[in-house]
N, C-alpha and C. Protein backbone atom coordinates (compact mmCIF):
# COMPACT_ATOMS: atom_id res chain seq x y z
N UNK A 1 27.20 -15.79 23.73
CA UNK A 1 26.73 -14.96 24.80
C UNK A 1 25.21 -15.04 24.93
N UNK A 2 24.81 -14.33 24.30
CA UNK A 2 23.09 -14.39 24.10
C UNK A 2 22.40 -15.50 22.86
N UNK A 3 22.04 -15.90 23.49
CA UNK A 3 21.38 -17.43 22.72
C UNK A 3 19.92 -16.30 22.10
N UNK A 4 19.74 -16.20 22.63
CA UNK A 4 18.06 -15.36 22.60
C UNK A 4 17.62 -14.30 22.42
N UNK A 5 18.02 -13.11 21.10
CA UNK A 5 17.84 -11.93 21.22
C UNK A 5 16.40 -11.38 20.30
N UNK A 6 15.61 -11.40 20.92
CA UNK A 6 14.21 -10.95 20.31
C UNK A 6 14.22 -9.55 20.20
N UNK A 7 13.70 -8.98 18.71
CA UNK A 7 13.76 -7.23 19.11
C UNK A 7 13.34 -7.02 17.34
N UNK A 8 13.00 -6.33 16.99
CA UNK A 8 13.66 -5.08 16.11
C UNK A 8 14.85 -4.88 15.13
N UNK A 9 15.19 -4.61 14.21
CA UNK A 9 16.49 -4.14 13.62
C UNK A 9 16.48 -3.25 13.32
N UNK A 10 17.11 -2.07 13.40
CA UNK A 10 16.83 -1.13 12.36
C UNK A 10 16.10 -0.59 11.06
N UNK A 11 16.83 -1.49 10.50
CA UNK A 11 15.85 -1.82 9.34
C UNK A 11 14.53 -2.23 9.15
N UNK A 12 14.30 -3.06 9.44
CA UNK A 12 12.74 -3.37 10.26
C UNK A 12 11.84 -2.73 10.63
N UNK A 13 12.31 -1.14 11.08
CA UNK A 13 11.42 -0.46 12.62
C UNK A 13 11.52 0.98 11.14
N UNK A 14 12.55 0.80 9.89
CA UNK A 14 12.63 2.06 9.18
C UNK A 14 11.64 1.37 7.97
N UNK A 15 11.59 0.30 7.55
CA UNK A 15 10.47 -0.20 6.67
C UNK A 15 9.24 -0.30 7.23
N UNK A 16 9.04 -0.11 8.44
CA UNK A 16 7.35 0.39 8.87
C UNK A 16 7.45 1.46 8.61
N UNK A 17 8.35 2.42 9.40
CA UNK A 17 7.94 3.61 9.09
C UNK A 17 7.88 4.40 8.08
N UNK A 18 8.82 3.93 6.72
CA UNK A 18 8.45 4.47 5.43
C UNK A 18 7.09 4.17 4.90
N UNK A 19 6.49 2.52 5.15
CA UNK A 19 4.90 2.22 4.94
C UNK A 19 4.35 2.77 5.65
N UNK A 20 3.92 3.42 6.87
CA UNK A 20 2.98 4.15 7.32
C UNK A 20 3.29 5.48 6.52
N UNK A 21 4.39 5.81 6.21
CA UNK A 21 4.51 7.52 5.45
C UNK A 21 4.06 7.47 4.25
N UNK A 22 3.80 6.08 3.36
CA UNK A 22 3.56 6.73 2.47
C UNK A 22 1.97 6.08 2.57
N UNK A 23 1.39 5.45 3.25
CA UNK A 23 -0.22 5.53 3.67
C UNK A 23 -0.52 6.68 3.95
N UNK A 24 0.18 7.47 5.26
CA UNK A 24 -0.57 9.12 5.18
C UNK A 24 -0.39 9.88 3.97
N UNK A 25 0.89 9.53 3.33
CA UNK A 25 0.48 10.30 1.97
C UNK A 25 -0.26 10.18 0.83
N UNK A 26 -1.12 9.21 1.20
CA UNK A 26 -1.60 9.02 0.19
C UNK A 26 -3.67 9.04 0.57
N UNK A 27 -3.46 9.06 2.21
CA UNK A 27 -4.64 9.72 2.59
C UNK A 27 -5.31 11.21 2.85
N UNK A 28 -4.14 12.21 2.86
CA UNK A 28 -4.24 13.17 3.24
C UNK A 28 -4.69 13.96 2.29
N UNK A 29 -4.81 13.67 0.63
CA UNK A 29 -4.90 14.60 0.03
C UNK A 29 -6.43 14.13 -0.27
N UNK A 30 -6.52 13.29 -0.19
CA UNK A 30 -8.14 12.76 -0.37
C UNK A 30 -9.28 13.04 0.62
N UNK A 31 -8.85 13.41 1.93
CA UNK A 31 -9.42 14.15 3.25
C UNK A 31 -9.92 15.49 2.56
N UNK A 32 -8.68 16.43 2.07
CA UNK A 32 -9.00 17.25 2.12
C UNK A 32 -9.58 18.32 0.78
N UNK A 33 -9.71 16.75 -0.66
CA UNK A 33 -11.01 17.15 -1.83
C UNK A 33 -12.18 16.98 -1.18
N UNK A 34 -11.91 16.08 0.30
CA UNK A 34 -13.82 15.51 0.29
C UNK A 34 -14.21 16.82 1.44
N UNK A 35 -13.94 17.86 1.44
CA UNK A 35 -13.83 19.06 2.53
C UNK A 35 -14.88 19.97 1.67
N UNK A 36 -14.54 20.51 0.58
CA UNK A 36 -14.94 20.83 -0.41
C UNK A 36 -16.75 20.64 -0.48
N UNK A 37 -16.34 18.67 -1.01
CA UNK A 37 -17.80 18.42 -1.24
C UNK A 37 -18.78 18.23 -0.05
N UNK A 38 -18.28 18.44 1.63
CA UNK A 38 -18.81 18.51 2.90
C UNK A 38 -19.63 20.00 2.84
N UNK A 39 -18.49 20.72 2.95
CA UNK A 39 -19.17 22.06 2.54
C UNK A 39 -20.11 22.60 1.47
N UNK A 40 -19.89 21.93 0.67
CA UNK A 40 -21.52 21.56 0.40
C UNK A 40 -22.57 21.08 -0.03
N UNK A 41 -22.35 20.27 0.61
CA UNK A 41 -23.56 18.84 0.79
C UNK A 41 -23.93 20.13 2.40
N UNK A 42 -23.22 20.25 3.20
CA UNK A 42 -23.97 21.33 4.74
C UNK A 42 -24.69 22.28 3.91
N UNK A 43 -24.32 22.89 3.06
CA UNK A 43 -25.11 24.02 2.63
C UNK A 43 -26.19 23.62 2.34
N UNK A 44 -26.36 22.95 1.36
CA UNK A 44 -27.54 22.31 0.47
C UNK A 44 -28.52 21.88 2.09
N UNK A 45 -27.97 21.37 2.85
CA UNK A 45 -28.70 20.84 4.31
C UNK A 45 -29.19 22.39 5.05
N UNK A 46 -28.71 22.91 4.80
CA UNK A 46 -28.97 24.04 5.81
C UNK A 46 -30.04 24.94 5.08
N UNK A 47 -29.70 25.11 3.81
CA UNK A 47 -30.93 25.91 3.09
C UNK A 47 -32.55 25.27 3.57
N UNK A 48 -32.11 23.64 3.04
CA UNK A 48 -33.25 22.86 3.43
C UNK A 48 -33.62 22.92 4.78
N UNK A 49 -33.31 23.24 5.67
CA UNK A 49 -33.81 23.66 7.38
C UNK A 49 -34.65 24.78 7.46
N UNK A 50 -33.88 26.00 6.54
CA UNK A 50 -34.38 27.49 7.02
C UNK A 50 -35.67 27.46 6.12
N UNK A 51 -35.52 26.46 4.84
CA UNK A 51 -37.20 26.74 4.44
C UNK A 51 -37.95 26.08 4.75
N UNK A 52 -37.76 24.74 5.52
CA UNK A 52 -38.40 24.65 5.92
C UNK A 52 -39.18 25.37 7.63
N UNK A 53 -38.20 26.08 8.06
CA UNK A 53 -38.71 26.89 9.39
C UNK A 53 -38.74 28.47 8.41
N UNK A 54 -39.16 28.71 7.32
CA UNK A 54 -39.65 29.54 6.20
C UNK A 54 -41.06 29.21 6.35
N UNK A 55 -41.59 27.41 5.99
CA UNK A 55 -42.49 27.61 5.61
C UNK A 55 -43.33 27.25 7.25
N UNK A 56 -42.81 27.35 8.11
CA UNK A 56 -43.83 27.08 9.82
C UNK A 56 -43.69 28.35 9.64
N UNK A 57 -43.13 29.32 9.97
CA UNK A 57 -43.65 30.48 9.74
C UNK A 57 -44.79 31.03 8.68
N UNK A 58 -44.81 30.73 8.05
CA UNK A 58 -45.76 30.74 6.98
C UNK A 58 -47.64 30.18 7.96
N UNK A 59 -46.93 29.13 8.15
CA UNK A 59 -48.10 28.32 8.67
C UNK A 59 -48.90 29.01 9.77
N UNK A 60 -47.97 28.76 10.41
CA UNK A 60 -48.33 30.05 11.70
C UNK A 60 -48.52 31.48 11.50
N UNK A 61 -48.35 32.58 10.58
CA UNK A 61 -48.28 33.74 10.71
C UNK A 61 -49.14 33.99 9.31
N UNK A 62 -49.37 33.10 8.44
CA UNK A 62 -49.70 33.44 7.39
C UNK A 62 -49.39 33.77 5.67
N UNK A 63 -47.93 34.18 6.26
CA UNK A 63 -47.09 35.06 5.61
C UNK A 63 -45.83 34.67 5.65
N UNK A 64 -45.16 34.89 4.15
CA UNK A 64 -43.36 34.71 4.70
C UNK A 64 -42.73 35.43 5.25
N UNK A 65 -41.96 35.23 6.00
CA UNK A 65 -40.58 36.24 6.47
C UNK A 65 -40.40 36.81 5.10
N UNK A 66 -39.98 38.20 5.49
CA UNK A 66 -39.38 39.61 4.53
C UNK A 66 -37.92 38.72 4.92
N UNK A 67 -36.99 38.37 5.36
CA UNK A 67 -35.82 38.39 5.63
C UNK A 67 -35.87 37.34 6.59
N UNK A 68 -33.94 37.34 7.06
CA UNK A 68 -34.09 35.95 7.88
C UNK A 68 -34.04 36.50 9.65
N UNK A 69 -33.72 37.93 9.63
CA UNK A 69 -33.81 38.40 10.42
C UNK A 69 -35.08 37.96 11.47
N UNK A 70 -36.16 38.23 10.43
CA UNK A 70 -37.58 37.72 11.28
C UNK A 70 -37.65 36.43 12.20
N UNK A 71 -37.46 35.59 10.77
CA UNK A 71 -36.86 33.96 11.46
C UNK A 71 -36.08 33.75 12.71
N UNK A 72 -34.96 35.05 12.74
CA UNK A 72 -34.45 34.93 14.07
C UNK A 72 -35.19 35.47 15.27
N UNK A 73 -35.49 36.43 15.26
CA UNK A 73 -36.05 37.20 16.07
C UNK A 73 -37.26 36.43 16.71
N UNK A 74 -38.15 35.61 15.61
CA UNK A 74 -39.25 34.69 16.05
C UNK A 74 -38.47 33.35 16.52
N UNK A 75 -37.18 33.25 16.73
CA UNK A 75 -36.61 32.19 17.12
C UNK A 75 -36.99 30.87 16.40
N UNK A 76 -36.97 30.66 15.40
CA UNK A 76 -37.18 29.93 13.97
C UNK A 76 -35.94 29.75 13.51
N UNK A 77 -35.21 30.27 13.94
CA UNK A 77 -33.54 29.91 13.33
C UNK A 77 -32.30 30.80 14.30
N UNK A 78 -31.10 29.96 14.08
CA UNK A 78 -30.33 30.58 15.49
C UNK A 78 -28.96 31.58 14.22
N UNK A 79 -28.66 32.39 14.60
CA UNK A 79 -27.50 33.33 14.43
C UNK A 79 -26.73 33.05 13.42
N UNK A 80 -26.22 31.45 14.11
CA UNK A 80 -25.63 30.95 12.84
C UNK A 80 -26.06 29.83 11.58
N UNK A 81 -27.28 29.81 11.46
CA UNK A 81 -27.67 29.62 10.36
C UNK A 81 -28.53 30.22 9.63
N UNK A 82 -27.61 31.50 9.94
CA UNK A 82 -27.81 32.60 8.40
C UNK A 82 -26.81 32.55 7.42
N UNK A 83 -25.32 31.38 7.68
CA UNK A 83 -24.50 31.40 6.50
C UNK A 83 -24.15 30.27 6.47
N UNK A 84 -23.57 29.45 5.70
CA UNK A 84 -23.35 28.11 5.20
C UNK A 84 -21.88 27.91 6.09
N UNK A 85 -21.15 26.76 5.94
CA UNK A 85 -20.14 26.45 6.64
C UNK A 85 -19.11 27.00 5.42
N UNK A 86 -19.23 27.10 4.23
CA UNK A 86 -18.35 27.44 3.42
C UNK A 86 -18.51 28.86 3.38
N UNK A 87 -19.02 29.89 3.94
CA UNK A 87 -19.08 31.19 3.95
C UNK A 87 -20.28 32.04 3.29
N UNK A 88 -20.43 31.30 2.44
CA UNK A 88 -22.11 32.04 1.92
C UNK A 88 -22.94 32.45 2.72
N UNK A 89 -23.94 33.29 2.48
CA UNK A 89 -25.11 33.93 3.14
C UNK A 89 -26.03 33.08 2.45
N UNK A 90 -26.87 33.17 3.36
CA UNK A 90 -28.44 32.26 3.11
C UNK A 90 -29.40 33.26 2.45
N UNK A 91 -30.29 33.64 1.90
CA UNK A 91 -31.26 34.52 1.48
C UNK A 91 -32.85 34.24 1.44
N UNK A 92 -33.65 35.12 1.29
CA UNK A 92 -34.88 34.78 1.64
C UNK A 92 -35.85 35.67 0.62
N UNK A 93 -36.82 35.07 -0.65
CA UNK A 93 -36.95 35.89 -1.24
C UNK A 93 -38.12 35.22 -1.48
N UNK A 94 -39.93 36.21 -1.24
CA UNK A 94 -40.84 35.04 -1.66
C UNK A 94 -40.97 33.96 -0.94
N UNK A 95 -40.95 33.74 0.14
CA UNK A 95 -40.87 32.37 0.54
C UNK A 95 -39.61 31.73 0.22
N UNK A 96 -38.70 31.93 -0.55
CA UNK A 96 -37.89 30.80 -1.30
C UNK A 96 -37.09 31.32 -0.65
N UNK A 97 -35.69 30.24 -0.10
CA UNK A 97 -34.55 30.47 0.87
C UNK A 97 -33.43 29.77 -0.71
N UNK A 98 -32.41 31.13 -0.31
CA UNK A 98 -31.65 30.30 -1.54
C UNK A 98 -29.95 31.00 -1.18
N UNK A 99 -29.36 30.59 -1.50
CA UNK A 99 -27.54 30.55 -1.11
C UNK A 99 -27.27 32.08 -2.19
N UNK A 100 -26.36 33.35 -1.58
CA UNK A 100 -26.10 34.31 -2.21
C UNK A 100 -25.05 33.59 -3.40
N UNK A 101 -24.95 34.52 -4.43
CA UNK A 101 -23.72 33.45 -5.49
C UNK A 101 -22.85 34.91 -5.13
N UNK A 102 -22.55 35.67 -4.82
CA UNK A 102 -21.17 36.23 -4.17
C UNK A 102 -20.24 35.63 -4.35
């Protein structure tokens, strides 16, 4: 009947799809240790921003910010980087900007 049947088998189309299942399984858990070390490697980045718009304030005013409140208010820093992406609060003590240990 058919001289010519090009396609697929079953089998064929179920041995990809067990190799792609076990590639995502074996990527997914590694996504989500490196989440962890994202959050903070951002922190460590973000401290380093606010002191440094710690120390232009400084430059300009003389003086450190009492708090980060100031920083905002002088528009030196926006709303949300008063807390880290992992949930911490930022702090401001002396000049020195440093992550709450909460």
């Amino acid at each position: 009947m058919f001289q010519s049947e090009k396609g697929f088998t079953l089998i064929e189309m179920l041995v990809v799809l067990m190799i792609i299942s076990v590639l995502i399984l074996l990527i997914i858990p590694n996504l989500g240790e490196k989440s962890e070390s994202v959050n903070e490697q951002g922190c460590d980045a973000l401290v380093s921003v606010v002191q440094a718009q710690a120390d232009a304030y400084y430059l300009e005013e003389g003086n450190y910010p009492t708090d980060l409140a100031t920083l905002e208010g002088d528009n030196y820093i926006t709303e949300d980087q008063k807390t880290c992406p992992d949930g911490s609060t930022i702090l401001i003590n002396s000049g020195t900007v440093s992550v709450s240990t909460d």
